[in-house]
PDB file of N, CA and C in Angstrom:
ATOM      1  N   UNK A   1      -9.338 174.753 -47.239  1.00  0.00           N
ATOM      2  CA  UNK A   1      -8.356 173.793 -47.727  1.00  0.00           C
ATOM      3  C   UNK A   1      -7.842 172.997 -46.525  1.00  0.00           C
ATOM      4  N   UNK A   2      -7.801 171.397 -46.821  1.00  0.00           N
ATOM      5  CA  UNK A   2      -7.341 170.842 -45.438  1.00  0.00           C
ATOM      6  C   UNK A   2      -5.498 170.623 -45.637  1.00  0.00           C
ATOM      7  N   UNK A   3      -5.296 170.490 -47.014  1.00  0.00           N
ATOM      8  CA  UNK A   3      -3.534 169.639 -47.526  1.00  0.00           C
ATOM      9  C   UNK A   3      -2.816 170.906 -46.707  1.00  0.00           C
ATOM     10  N   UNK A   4      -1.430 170.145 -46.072  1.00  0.00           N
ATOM     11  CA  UNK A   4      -0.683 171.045 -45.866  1.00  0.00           C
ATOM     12  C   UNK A   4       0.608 170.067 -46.117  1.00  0.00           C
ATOM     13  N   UNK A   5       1.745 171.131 -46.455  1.00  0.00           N
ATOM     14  CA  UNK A   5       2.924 170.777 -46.970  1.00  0.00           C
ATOM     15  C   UNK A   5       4.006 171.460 -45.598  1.00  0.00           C
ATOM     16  N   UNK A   6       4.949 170.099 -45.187  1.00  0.00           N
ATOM     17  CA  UNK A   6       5.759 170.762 -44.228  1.00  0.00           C
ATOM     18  C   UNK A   6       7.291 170.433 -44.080  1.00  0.00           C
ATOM     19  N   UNK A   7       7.597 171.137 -43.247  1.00  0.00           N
ATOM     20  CA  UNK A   7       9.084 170.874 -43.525  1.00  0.00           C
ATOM     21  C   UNK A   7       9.506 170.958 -41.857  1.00  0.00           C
ATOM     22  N   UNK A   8       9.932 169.876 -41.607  1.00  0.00           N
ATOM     23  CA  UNK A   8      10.288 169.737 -39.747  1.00  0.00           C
ATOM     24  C   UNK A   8      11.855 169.750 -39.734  1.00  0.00           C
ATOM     25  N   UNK A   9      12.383 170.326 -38.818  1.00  0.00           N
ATOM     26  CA  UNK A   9      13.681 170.308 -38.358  1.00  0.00           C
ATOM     27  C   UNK A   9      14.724 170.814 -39.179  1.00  0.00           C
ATOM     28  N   UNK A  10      14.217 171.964 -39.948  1.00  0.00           N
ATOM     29  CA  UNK A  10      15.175 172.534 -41.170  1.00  0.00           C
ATOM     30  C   UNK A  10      16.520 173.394 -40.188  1.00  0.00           C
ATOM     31  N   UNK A  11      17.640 172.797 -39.861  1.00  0.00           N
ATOM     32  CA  UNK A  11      18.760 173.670 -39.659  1.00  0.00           C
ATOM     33  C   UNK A  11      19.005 175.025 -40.670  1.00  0.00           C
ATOM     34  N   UNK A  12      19.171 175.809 -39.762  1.00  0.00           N
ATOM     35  CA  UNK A  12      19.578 177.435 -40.584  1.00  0.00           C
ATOM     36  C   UNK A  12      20.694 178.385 -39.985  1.00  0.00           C
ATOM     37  N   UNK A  13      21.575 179.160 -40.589  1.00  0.00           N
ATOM     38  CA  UNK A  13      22.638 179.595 -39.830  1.00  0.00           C
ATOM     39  C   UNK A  13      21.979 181.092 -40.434  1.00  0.00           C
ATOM     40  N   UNK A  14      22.344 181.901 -39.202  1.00  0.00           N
ATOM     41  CA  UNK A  14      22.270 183.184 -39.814  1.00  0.00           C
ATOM     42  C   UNK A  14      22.525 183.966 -38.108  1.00  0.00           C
ATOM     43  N   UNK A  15      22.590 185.455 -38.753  1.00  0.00           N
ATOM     44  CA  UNK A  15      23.334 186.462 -37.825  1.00  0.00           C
ATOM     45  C   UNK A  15      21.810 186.852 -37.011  1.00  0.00           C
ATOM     46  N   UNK A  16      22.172 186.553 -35.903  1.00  0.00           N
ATOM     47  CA  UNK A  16      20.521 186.408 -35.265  1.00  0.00           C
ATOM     48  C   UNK A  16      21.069 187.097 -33.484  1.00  0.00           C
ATOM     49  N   UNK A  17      20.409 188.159 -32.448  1.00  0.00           N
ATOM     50  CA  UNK A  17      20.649 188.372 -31.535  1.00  0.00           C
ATOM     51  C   UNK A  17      20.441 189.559 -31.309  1.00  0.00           C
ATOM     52  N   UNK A  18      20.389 189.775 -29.834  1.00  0.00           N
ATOM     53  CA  UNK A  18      20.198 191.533 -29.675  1.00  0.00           C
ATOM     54  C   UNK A  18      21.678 192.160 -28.757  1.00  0.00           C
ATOM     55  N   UNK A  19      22.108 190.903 -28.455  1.00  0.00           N
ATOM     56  CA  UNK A  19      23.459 190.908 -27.544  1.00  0.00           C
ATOM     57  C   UNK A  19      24.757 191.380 -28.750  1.00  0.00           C
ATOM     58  N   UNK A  20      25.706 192.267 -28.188  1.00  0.00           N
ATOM     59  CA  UNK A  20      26.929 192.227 -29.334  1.00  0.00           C
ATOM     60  C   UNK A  20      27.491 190.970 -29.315  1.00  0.00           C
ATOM     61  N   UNK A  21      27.536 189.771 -27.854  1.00  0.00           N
ATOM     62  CA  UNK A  21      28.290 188.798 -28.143  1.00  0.00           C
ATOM     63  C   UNK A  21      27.813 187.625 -29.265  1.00  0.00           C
ATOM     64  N   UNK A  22      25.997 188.230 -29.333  1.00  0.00           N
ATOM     65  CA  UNK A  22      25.336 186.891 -30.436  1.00  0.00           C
ATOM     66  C   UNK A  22      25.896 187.456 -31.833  1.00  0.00           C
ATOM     67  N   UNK A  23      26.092 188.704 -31.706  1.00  0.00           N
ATOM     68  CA  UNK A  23      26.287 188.784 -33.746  1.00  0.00           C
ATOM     69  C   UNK A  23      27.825 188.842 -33.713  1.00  0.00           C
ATOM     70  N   UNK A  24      28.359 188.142 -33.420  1.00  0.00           N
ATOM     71  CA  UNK A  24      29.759 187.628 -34.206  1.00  0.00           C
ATOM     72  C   UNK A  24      29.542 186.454 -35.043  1.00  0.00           C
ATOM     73  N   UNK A  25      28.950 185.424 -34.686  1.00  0.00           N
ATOM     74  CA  UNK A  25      28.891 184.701 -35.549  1.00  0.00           C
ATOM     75  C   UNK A  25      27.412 184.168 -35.957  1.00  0.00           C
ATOM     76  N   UNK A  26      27.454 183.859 -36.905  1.00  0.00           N
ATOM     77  CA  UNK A  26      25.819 183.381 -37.595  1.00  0.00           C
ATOM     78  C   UNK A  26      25.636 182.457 -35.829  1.00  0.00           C
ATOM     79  N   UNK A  27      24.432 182.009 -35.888  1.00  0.00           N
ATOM     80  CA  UNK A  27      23.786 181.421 -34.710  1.00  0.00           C
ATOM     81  C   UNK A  27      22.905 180.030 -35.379  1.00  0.00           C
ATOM     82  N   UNK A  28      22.497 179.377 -34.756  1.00  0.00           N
ATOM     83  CA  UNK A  28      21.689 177.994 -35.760  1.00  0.00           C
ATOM     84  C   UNK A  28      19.824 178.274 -34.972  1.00  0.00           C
ATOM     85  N   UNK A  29      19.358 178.226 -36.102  1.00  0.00           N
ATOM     86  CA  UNK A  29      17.938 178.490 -35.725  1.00  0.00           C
ATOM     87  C   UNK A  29      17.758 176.851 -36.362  1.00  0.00           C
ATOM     88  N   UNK A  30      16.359 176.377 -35.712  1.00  0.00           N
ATOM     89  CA  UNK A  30      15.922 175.262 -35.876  1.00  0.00           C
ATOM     90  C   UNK A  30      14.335 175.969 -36.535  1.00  0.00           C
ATOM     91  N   UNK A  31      13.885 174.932 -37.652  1.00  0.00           N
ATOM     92  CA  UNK A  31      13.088 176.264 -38.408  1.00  0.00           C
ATOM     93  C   UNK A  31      11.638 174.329 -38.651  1.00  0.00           C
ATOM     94  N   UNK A  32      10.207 174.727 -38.583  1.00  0.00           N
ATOM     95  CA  UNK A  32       9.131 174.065 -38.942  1.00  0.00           C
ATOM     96  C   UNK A  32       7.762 174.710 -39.538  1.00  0.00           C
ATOM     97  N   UNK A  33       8.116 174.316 -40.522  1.00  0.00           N
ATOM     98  CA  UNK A  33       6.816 175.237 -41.728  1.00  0.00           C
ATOM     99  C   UNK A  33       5.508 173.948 -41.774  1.00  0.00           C
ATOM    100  N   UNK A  34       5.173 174.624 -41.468  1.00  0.00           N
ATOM    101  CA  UNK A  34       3.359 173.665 -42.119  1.00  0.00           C
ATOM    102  C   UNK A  34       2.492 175.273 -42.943  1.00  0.00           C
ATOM    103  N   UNK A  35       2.531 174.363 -44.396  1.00  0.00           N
ATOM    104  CA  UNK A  35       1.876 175.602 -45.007  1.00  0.00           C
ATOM    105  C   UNK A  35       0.942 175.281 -45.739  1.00  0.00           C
ATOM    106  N   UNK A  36      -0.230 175.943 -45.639  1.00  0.00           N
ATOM    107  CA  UNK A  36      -1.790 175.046 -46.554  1.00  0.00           C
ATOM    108  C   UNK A  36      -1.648 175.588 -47.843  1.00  0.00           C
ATOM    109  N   UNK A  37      -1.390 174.088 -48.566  1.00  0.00           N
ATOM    110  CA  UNK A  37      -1.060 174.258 -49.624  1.00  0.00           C
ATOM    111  C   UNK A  37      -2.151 172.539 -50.463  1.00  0.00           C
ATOM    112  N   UNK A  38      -2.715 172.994 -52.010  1.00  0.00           N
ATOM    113  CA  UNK A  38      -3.994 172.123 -52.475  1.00  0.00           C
ATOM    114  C   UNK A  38      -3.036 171.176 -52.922  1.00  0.00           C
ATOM    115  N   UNK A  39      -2.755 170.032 -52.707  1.00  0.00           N
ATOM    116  CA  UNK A  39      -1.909 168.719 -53.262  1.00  0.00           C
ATOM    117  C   UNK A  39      -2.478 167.963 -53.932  1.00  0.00           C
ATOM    118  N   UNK A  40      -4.063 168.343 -54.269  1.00  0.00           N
ATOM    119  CA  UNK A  40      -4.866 167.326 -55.342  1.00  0.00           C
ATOM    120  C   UNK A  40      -4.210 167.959 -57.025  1.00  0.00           C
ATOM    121  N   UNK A  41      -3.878 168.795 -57.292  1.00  0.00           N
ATOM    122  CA  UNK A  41      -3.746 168.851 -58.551  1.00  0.00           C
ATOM    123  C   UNK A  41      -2.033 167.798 -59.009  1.00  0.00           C
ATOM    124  N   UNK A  42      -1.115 168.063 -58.032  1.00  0.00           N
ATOM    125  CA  UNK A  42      -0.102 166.963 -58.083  1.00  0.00           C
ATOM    126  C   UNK A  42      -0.269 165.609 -57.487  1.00  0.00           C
ATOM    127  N   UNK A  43      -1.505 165.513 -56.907  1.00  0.00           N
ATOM    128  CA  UNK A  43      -1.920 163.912 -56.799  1.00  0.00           C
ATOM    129  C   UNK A  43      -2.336 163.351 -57.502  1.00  0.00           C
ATOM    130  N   UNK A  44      -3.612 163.749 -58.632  1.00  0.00           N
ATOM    131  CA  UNK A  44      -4.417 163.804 -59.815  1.00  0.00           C
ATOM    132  C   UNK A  44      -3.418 163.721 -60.875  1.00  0.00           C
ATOM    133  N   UNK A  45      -2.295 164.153 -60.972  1.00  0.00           N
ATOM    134  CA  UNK A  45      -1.315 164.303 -62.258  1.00  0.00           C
ATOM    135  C   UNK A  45      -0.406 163.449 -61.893  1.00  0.00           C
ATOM    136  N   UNK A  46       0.274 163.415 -60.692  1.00  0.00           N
ATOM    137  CA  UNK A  46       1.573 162.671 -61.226  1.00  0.00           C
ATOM    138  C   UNK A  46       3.107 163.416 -61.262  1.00  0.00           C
ATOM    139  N   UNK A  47       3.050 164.808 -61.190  1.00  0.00           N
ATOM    140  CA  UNK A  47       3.149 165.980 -61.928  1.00  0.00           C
ATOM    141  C   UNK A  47       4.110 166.506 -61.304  1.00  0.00           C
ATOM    142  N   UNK A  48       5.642 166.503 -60.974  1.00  0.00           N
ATOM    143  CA  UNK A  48       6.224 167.087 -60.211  1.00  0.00           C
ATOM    144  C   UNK A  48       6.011 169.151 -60.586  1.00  0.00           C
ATOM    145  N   UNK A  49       5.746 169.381 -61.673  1.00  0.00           N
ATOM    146  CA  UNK A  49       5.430 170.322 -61.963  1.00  0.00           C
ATOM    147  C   UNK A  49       4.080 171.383 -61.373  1.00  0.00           C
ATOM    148  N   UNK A  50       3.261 170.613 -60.625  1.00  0.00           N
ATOM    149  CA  UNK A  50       2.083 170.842 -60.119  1.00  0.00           C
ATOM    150  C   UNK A  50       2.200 170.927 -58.622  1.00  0.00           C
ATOM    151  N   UNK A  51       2.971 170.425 -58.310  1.00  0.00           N
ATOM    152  CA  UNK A  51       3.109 170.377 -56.732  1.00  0.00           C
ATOM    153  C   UNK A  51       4.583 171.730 -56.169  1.00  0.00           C
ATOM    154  N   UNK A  52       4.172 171.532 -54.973  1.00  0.00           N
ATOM    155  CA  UNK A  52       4.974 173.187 -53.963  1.00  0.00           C
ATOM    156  C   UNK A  52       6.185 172.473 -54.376  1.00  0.00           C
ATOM    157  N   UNK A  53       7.569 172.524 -54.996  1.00  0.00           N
ATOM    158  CA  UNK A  53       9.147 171.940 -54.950  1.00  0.00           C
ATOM    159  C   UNK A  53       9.417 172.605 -53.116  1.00  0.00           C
ATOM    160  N   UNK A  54       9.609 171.385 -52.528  1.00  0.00           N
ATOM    161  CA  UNK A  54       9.901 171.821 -51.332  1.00  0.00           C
ATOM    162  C   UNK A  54      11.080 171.683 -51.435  1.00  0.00           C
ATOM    163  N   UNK A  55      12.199 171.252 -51.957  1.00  0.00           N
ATOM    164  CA  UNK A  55      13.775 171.187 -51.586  1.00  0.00           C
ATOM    165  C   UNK A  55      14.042 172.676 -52.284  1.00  0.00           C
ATOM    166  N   UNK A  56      13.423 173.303 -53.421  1.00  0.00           N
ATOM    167  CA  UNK A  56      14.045 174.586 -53.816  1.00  0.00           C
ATOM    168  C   UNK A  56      13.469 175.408 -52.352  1.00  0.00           C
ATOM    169  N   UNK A  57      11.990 175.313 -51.850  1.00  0.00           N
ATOM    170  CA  UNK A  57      11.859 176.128 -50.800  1.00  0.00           C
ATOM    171  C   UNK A  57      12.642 176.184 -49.380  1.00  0.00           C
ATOM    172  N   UNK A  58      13.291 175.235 -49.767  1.00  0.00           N
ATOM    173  CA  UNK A  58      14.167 174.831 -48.722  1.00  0.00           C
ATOM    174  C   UNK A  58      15.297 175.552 -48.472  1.00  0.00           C
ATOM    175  N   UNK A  59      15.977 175.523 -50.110  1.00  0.00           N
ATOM    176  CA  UNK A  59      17.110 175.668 -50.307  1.00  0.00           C
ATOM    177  C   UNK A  59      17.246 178.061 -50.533  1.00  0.00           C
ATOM    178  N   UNK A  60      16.116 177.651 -50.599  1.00  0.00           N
ATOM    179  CA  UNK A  60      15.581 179.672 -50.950  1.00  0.00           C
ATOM    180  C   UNK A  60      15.888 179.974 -49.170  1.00  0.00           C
ATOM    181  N   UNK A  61      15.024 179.254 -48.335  1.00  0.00           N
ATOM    182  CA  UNK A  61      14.802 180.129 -47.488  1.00  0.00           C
ATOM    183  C   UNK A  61      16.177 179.796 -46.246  1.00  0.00           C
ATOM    184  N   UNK A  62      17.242 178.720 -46.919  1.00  0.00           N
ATOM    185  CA  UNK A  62      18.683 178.810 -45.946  1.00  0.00           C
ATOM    186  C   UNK A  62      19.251 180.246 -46.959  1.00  0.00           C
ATOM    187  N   UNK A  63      19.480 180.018 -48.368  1.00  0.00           N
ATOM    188  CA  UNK A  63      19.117 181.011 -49.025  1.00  0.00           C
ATOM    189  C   UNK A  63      19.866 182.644 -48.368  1.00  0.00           C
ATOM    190  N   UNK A  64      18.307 182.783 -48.315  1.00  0.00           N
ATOM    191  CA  UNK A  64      17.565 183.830 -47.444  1.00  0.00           C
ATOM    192  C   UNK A  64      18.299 184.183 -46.063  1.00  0.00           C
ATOM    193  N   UNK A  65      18.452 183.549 -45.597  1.00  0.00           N
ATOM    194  CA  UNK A  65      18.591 183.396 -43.925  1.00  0.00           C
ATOM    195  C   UNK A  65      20.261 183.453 -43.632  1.00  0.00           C
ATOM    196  N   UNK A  66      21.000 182.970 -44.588  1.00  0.00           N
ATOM    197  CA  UNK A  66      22.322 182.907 -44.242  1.00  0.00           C
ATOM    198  C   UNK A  66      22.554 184.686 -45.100  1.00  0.00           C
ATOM    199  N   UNK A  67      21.735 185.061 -45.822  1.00  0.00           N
ATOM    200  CA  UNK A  67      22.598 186.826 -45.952  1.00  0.00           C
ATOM    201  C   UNK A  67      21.505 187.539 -45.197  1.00  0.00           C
ATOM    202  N   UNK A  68      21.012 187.372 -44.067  1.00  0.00           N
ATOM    203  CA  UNK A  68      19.868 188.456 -43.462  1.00  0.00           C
ATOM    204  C   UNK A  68      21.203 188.455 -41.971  1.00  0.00           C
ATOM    205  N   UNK A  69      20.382 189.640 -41.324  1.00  0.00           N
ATOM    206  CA  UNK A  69      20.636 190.098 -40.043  1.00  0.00           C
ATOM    207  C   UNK A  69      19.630 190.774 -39.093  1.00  0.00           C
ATOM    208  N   UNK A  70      19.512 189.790 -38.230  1.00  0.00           N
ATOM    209  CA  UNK A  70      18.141 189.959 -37.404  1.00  0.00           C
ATOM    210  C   UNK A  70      18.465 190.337 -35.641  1.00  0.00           C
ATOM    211  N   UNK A  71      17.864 191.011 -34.797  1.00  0.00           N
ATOM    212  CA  UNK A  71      18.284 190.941 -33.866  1.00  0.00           C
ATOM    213  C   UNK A  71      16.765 189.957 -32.682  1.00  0.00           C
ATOM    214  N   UNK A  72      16.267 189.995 -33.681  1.00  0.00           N
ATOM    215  CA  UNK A  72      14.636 188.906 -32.770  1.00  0.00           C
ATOM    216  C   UNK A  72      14.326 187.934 -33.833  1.00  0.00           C
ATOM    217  N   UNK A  73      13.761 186.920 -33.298  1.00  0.00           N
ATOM    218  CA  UNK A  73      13.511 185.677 -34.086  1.00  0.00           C
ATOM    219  C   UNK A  73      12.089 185.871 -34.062  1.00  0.00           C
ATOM    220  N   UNK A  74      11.461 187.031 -33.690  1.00  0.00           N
ATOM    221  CA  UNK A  74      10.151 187.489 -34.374  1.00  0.00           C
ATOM    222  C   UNK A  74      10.145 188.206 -35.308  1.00  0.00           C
ATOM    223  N   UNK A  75      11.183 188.692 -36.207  1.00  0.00           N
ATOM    224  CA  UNK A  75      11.370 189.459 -37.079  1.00  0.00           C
ATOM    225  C   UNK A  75      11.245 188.887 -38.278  1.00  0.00           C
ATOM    226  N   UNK A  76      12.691 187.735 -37.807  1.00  0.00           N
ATOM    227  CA  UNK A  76      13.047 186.472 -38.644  1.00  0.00           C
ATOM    228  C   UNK A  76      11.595 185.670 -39.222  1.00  0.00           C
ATOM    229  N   UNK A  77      10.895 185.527 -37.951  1.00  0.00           N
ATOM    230  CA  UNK A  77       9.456 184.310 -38.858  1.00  0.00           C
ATOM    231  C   UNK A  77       8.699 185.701 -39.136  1.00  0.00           C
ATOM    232  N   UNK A  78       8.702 186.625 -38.733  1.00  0.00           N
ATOM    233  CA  UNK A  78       7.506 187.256 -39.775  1.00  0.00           C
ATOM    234  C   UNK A  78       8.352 188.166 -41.355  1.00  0.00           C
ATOM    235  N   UNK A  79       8.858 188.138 -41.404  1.00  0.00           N
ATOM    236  CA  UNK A  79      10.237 188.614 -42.686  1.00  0.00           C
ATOM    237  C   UNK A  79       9.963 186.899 -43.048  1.00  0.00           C
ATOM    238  N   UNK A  80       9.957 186.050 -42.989  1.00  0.00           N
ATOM    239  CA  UNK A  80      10.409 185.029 -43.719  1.00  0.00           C
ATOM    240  C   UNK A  80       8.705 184.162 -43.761  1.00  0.00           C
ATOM    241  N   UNK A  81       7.486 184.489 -43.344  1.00  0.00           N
ATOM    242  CA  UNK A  81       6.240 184.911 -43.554  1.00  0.00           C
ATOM    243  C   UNK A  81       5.764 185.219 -44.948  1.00  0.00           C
ATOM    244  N   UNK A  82       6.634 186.444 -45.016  1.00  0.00           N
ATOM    245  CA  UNK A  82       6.169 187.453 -46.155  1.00  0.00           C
ATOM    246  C   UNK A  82       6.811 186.672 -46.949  1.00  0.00           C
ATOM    247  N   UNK A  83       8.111 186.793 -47.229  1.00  0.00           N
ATOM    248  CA  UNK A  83       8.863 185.442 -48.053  1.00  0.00           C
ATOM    249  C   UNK A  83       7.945 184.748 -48.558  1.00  0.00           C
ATOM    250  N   UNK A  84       8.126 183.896 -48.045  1.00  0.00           N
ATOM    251  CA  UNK A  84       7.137 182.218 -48.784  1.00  0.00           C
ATOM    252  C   UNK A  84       5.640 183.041 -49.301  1.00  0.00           C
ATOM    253  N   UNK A  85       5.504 183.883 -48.860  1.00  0.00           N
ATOM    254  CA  UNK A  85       4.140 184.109 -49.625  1.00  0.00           C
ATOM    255  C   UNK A  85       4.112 184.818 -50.393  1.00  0.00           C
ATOM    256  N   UNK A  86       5.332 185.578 -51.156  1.00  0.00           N
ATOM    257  CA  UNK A  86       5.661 186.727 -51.912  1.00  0.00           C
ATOM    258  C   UNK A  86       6.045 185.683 -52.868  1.00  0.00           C
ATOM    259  N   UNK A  87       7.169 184.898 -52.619  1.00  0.00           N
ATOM    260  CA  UNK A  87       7.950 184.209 -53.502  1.00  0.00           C
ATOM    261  C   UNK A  87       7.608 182.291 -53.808  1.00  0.00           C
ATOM    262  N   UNK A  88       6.331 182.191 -53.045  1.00  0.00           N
ATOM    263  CA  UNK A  88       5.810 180.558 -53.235  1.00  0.00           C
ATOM    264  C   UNK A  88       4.079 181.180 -53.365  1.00  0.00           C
ATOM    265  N   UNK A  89       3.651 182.136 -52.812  1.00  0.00           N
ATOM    266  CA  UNK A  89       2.428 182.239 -53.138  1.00  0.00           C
ATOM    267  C   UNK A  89       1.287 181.644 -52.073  1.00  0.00           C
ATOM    268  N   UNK A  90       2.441 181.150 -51.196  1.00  0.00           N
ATOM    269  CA  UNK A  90       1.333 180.711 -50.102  1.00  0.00           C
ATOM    270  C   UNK A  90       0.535 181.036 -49.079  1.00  0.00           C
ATOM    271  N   UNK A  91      -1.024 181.015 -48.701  1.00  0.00           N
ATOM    272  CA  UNK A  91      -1.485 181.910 -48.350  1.00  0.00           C
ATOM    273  C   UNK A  91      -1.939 182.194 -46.970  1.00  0.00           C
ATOM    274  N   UNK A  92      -1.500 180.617 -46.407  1.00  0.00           N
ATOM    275  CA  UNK A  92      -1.357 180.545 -44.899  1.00  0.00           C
ATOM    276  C   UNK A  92      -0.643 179.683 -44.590  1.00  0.00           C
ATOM    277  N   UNK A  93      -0.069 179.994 -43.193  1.00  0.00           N
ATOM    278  CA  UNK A  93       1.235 179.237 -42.719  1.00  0.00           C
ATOM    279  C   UNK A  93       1.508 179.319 -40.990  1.00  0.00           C
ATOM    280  N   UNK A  94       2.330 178.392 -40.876  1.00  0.00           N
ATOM    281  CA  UNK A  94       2.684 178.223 -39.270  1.00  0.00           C
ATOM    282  C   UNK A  94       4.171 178.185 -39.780  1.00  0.00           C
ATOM    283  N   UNK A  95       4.615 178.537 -38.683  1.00  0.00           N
ATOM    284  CA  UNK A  95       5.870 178.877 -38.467  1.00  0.00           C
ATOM    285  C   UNK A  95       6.657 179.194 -37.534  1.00  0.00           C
ATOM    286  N   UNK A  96       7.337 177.950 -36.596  1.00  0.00           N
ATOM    287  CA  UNK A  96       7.523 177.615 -35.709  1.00  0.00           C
ATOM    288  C   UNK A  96       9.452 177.912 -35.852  1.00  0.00           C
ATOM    289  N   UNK A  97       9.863 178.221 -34.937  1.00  0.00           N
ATOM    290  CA  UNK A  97      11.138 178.520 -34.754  1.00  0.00           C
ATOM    291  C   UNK A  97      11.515 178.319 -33.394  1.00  0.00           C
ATOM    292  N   UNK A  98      12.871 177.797 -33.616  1.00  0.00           N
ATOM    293  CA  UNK A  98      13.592 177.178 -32.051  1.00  0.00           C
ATOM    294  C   UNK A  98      14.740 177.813 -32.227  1.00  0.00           C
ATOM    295  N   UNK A  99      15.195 178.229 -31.580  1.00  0.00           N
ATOM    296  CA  UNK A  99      16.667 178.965 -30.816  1.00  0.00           C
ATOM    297  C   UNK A  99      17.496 178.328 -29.759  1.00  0.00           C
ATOM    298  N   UNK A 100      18.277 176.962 -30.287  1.00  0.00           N
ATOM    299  CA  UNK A 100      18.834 176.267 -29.322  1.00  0.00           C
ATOM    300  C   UNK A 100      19.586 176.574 -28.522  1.00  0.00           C
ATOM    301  N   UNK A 101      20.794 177.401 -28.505  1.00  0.00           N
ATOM    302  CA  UNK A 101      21.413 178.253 -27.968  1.00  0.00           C
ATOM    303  C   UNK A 101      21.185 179.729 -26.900  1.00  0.00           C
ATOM    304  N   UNK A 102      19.821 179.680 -27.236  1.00  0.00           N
ATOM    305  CA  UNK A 102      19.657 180.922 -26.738  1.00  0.00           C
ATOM    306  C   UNK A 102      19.811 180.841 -24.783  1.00  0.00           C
ATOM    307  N   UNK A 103      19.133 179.826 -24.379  1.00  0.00           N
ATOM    308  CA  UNK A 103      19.312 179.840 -22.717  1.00  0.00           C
ATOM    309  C   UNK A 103      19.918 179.005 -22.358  1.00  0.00           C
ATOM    310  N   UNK A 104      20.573 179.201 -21.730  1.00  0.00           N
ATOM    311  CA  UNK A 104      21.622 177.671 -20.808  1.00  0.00           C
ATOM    312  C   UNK A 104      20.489 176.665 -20.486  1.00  0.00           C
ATOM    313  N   UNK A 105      21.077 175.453 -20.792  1.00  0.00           N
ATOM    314  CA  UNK A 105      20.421 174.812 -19.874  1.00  0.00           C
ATOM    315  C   UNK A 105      18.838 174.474 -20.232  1.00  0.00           C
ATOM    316  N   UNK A 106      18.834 174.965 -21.015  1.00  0.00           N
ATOM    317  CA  UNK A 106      17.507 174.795 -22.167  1.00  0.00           C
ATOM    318  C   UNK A 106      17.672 173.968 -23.327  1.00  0.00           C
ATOM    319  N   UNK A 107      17.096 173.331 -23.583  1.00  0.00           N
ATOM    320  CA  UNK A 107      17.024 172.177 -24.845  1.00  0.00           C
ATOM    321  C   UNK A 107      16.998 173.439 -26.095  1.00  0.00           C
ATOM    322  N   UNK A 108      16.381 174.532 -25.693  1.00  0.00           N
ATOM    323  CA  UNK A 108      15.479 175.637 -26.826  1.00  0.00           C
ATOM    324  C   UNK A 108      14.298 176.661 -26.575  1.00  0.00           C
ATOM    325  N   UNK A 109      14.488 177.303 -27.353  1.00  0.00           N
ATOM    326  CA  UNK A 109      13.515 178.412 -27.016  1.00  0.00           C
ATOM    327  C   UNK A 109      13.008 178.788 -28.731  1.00  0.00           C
ATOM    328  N   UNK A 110      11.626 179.595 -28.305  1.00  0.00           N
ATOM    329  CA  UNK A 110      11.229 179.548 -29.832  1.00  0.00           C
ATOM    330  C   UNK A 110       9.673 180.515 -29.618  1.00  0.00           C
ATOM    331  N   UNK A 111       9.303 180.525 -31.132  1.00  0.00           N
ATOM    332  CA  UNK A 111       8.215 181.315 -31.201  1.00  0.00           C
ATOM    333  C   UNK A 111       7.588 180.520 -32.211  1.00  0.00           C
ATOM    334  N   UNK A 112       6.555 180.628 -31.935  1.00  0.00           N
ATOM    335  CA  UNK A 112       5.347 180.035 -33.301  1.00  0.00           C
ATOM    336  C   UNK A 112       4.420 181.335 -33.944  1.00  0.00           C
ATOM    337  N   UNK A 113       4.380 181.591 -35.192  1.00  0.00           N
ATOM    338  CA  UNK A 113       3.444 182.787 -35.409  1.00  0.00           C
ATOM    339  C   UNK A 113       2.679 181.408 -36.444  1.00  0.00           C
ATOM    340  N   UNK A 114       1.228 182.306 -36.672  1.00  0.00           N
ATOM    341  CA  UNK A 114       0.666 181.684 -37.453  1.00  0.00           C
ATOM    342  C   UNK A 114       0.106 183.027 -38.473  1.00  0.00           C
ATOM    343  N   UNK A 115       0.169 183.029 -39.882  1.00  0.00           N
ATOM    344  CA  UNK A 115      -0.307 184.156 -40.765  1.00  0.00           C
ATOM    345  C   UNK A 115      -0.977 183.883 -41.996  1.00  0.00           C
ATOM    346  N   UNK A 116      -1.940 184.516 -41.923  1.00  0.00           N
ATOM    347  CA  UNK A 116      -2.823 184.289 -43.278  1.00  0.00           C
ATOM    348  C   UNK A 116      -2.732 185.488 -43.870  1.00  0.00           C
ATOM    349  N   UNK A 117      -2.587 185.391 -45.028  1.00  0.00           N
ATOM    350  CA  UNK A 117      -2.546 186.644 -46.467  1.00  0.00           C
ATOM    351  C   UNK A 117      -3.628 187.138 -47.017  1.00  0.00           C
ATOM    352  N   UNK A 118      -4.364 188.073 -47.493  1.00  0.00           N
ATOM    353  CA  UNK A 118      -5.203 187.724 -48.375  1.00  0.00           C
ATOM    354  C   UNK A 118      -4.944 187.315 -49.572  1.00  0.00           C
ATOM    355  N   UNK A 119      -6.439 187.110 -50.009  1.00  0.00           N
ATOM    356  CA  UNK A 119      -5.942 186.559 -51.815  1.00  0.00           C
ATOM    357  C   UNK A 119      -6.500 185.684 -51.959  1.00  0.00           C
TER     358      UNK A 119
END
C-alpha cells in the first residue's frame, strides 16, 4: 500500500517523566503520525464514511494521553502504537514524538518508532 494518512504537529498534554519534578504537572508532547492507510475506497466514493475520520483520531488519542501516566516517551509511542491499531485498525505506522521541554536549550527532543502489526 503506498496512501498514507497524517497528522503533523498534534499538541498533547499528559503526565510524562522519570524526574519527581516532571510529574507534577501534565508536560506538552508534540506528537506526528503517518499511518498507511488505502484512501481509494473514499476517493472512488466521495464517502466521508469510507475514509480514516482523522479529527475523531485526533480527538481519541489527546483523549488517551491526557488520563495516561508515563515515565518515557518510548512507552508513550509504543502504548499509543497499539492504540491506533487496536482501536483504528491500522496496520502500520510512524510515530514520531518531540519533547520540547525536555533539555534546556534545545528546540526538542524526541523518538521516532516505526511498527507494523500483523493482519
Amino acid at each position: 500500500m503506498t496512501d498514507q494518512v497524517y497528522l503533523s504537529g498534534l499538541s498533547l498534554s499528559t503526565l510524562i517523566g522519570v524526574y519527581e519534578f516532571e510529574r507534577h504537572a501534565p508536560q506538552e508532547l508534540i506528537l506526528d503520525l503517518t499511518l498507511d492507510y488505502d484512501c481509494r475506497p473514499a476517493g472512488e466514493s466521495d464517502n466521508i464514511e469510507r475514509a480514516l475520520d482523522y479529527d475523531r483520531l485526533s480527538r481519541r488519542i489527546r483523549a488517551w494521553a491526557e488520563s495516561q501516566t508515563f515515565e518515557l516517551i518510548e512507552t508513550f509511542a509504543e502504548r499509543l502504537c497499539q492504540l491506533i491499531h487496536a482501536e483504528f485498525g491500522i496496520q502500520r505506522m510512524t510515530c514520531r514524538i518531540n519533547k520540547p521541554a525536555a533539555v534546556a536549550d534545545c528546540g526538542a527532543v524526541g523518538i521516532q518508532i516505526n511498527r507494523a502489526f500483523g493482519g
